[in-house]
C-alpha atoms as a PDB file:
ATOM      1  CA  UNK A   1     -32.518  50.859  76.971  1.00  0.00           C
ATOM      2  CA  UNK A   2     -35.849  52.577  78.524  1.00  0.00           C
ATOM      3  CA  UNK A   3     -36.430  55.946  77.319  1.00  0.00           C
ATOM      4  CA  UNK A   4     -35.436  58.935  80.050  1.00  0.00           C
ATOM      5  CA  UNK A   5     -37.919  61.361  80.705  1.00  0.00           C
ATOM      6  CA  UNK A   6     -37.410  64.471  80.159  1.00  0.00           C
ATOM      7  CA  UNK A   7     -39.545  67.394  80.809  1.00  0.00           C
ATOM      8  CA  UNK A   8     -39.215  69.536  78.181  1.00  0.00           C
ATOM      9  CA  UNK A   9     -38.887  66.889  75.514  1.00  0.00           C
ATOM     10  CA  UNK A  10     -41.607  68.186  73.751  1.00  0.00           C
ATOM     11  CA  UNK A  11     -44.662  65.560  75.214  1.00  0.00           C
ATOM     12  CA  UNK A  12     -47.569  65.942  77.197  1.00  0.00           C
ATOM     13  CA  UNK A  13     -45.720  66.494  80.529  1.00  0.00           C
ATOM     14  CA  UNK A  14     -44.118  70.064  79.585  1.00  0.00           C
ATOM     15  CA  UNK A  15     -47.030  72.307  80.285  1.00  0.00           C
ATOM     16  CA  UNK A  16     -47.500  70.774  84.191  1.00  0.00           C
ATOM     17  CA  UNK A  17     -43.419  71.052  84.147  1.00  0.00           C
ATOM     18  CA  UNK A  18     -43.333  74.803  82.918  1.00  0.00           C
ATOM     19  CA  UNK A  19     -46.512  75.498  84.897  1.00  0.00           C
ATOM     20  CA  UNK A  20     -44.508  74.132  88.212  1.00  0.00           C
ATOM     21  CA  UNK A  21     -41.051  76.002  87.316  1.00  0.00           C
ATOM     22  CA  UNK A  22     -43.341  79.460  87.269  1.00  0.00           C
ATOM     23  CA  UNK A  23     -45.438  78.513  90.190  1.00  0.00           C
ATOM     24  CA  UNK A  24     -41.684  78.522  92.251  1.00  0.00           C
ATOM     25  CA  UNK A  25     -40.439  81.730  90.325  1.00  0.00           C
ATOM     26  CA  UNK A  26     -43.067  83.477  91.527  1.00  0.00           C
ATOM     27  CA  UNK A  27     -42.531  82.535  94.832  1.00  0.00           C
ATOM     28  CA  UNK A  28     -38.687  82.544  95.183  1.00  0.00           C
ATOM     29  CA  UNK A  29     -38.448  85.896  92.681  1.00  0.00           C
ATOM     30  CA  UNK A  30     -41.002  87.595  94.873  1.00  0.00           C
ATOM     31  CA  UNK A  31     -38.935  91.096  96.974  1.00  0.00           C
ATOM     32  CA  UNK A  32     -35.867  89.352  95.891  1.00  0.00           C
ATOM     33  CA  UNK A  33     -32.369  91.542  95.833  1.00  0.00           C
ATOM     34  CA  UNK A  34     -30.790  89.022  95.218  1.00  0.00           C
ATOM     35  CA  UNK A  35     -29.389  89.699  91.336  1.00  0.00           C
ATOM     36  CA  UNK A  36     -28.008  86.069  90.647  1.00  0.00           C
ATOM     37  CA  UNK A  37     -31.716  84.908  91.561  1.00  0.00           C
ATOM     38  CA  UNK A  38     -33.634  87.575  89.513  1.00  0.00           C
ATOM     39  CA  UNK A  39     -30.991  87.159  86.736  1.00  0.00           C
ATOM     40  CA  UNK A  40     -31.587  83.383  86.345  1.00  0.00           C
ATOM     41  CA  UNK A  41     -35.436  83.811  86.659  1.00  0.00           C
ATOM     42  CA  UNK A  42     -35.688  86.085  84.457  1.00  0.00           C
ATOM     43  CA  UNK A  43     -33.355  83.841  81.808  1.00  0.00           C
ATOM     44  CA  UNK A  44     -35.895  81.127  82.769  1.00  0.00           C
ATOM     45  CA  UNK A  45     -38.783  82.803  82.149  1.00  0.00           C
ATOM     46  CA  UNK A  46     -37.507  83.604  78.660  1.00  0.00           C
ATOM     47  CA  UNK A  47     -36.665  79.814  77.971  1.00  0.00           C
ATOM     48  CA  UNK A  48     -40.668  79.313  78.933  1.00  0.00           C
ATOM     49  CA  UNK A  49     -41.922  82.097  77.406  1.00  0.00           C
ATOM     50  CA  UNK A  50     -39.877  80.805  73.993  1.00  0.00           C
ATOM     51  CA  UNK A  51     -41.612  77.485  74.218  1.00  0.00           C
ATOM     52  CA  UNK A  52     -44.890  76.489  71.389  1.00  0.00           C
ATOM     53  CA  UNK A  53     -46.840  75.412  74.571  1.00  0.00           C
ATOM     54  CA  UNK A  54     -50.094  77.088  76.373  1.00  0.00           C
ATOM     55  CA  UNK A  55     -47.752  78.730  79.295  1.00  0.00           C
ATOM     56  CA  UNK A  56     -45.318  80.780  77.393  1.00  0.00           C
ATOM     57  CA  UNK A  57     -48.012  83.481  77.581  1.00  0.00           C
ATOM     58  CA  UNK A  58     -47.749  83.148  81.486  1.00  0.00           C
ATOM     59  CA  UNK A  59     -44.208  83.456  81.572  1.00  0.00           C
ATOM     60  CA  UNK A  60     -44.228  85.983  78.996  1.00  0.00           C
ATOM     61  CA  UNK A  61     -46.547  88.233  81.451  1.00  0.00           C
ATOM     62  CA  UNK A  62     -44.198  87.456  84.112  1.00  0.00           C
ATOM     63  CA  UNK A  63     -41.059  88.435  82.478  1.00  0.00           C
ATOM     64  CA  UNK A  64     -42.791  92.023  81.418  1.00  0.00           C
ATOM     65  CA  UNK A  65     -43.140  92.481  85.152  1.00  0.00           C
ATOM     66  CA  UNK A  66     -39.387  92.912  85.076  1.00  0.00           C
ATOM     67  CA  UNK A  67     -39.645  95.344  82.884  1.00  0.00           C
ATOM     68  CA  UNK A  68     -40.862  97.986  85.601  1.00  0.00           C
ATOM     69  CA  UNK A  69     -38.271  96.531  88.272  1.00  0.00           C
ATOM     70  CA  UNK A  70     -36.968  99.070  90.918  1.00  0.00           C
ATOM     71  CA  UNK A  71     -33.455  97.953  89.836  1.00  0.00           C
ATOM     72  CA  UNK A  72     -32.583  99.306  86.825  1.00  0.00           C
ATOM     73  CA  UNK A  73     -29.892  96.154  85.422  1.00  0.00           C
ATOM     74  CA  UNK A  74     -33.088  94.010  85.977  1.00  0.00           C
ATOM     75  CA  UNK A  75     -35.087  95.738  83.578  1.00  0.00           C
ATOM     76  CA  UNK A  76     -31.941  96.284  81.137  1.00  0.00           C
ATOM     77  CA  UNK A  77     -32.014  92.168  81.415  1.00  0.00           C
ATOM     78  CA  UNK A  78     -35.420  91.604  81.431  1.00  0.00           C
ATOM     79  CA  UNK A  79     -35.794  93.750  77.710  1.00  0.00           C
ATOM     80  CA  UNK A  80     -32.942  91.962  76.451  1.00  0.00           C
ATOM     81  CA  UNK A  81     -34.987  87.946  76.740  1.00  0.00           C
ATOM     82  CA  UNK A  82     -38.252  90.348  76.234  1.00  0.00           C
ATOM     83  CA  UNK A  83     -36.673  90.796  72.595  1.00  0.00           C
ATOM     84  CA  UNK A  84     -34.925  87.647  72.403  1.00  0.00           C
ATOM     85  CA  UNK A  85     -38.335  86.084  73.358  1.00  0.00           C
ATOM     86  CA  UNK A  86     -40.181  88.170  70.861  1.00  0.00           C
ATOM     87  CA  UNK A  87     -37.873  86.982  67.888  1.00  0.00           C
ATOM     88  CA  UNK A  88     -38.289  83.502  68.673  1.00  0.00           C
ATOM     89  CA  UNK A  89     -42.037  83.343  69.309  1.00  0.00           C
ATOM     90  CA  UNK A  90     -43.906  85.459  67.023  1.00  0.00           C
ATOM     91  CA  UNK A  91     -46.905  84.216  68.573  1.00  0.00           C
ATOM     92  CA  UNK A  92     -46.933  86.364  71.758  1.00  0.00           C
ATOM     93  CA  UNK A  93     -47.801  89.626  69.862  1.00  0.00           C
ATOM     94  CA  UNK A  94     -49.984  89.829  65.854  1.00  0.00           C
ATOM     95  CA  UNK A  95     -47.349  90.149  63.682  1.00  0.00           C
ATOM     96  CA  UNK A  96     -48.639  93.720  62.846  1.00  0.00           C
ATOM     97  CA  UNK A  97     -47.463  94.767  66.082  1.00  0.00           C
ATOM     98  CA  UNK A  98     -44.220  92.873  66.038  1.00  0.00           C
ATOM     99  CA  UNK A  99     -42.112  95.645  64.732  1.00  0.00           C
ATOM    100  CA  UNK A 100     -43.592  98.313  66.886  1.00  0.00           C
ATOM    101  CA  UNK A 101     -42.924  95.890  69.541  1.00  0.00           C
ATOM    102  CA  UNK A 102     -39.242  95.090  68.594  1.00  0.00           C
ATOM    103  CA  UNK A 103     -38.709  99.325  69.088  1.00  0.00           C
ATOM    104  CA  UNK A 104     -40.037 100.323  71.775  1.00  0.00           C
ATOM    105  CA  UNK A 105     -37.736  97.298  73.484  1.00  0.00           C
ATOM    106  CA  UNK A 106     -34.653  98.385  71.634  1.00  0.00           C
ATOM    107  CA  UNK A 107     -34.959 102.024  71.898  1.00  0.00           C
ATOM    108  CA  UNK A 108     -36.080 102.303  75.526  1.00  0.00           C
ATOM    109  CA  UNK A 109     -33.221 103.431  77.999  1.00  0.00           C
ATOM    110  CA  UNK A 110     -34.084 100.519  80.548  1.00  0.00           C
ATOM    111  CA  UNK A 111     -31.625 101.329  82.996  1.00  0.00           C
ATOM    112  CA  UNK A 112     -33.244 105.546  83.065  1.00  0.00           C
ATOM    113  CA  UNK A 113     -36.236 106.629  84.520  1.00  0.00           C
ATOM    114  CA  UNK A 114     -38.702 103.990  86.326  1.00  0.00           C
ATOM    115  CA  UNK A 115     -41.502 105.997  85.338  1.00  0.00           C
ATOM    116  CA  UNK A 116     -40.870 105.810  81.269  1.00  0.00           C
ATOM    117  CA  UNK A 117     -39.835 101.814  81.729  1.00  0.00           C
ATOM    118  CA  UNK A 118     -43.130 101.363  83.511  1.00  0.00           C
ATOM    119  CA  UNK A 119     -45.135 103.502  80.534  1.00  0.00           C
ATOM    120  CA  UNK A 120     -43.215 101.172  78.092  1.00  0.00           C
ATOM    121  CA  UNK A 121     -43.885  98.120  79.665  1.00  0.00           C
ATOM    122  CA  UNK A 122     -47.629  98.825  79.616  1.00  0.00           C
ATOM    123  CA  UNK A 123     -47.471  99.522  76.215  1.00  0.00           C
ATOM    124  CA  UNK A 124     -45.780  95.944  75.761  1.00  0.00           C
ATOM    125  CA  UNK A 125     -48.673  93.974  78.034  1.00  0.00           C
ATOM    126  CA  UNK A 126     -51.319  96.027  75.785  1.00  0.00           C
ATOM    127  CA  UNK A 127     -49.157  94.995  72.241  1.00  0.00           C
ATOM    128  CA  UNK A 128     -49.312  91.236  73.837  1.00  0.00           C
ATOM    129  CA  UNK A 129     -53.126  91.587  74.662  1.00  0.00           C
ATOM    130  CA  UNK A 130     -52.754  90.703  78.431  1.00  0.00           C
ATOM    131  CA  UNK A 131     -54.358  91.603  81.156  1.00  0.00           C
ATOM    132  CA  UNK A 132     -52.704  94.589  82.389  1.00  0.00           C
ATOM    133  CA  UNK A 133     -54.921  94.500  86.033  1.00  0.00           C
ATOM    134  CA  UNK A 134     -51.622  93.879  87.887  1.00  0.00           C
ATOM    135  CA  UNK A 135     -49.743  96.453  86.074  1.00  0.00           C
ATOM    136  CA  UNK A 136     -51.730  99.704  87.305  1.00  0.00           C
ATOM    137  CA  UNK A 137     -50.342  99.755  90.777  1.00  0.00           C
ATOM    138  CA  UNK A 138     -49.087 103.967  90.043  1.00  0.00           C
ATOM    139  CA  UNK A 139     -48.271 105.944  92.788  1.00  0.00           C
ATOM    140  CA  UNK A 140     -45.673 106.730  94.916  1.00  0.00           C
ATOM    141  CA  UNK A 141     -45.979 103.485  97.826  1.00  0.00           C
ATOM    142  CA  UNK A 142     -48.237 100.898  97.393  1.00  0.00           C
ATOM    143  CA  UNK A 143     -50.881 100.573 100.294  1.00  0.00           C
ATOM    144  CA  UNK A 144     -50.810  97.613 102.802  1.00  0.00           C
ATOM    145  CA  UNK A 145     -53.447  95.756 104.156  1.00  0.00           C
ATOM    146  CA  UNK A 146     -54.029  98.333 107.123  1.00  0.00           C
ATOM    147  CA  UNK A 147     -54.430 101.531 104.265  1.00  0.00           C
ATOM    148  CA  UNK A 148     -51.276 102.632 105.321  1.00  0.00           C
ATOM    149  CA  UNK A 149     -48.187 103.297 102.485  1.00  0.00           C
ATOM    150  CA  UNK A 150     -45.549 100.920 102.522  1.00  0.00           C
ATOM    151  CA  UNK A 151     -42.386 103.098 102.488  1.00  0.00           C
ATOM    152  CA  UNK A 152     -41.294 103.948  98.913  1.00  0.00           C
ATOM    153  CA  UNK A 153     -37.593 103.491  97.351  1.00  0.00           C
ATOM    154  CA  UNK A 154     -36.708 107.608  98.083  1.00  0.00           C
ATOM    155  CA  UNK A 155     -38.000 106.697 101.720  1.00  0.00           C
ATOM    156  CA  UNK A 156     -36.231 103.273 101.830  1.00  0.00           C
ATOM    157  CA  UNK A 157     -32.716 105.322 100.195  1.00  0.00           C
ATOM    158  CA  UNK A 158     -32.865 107.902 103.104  1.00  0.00           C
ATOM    159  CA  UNK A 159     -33.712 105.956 105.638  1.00  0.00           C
ATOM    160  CA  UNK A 160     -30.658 103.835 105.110  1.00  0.00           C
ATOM    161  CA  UNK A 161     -28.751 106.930 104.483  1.00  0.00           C
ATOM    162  CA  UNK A 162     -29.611 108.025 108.583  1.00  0.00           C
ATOM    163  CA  UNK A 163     -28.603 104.373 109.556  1.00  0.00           C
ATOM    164  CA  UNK A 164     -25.307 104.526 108.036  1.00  0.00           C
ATOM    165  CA  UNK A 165     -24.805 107.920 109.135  1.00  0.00           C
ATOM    166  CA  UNK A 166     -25.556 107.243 112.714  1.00  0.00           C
ATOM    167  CA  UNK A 167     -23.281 104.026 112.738  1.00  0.00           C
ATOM    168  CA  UNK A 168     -20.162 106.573 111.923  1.00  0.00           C
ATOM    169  CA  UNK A 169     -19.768 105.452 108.081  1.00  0.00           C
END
């Protein structure tokens, strides 16, 4: 009987497999609302970032993204495989930072202010020694290609406040 391949069996194929699984996360989690999408990306990009191979530090990145998500359950989720992840592969952060680490994930109220979950996060990416270039988008709307802000959650929340008002809801 031939042997089956299997892409995460552990041989050479698993770091173009992982590679290709995070190449379509990042495409398909991209402005998603959709929770059952971000919640099994983000349990994905745990499983990858848990993996001994050369990629779990690019999934690891990718799931501290979450971590500053507007949605507040996503970041609760997100810090729960951050932790999980953390415990499994102590290779992501020096073990001198691990406990410090391990805290600020535990004792961080993920689901309270965006502001504090973003200061954590950063504090995460920094523990992790990664780039933190993407992470320093502050402000209150990001700008779009034109200069102009993009319309931020408060602005989004009242805007769809007038449109159910003026259907008669």
């Amino acid at each position: 009987m031939p042997d089956k391949w299997c892409p995460l069996s552990g041989n050479g194929h698993t770091p173009i497999f992982c590679a290709g699984v995070l190449d379509s996360l990042a495409v398909e989690l991209k402005a998603t609302k959709d929770f059952s999408k971000l919640y099994a990306g983000i349990a994905i990009l745990g499983y990858i970032a848990s993996v001994p191979e050369s990629v779990n530090t690019r999934a690891f990145s990718h799931l501290l993204t979450f971590l500053g998500h507007r949605y507040p359950k996503i970041r609760k989720a997100s810090a729960e495989q951050v932790y999980l992840v953390l415990l499994q592969n102590g290779e992501l952060v020096t073990e001198d930072k691990m406990e410090k680490a391990l805290e600020i994930i535990s004792e961080t109220c993920w689901e309270g202010d965006i502001e504090e979950a973003k200061q954590r996060r950063l504090e995460l990416h920094d523990m992790a020694g990664l780039e933190t270039g993407l992470l320093l988008k502050i402000g209150n709307g990001a700008s779009n290609r034109d200069g102009e802000k993009r319309p931020t959650a408060s602005d989004e929340n009242a805007s769809y406040s007038s449109l159910v008002g003026s259907t008669g809801f």
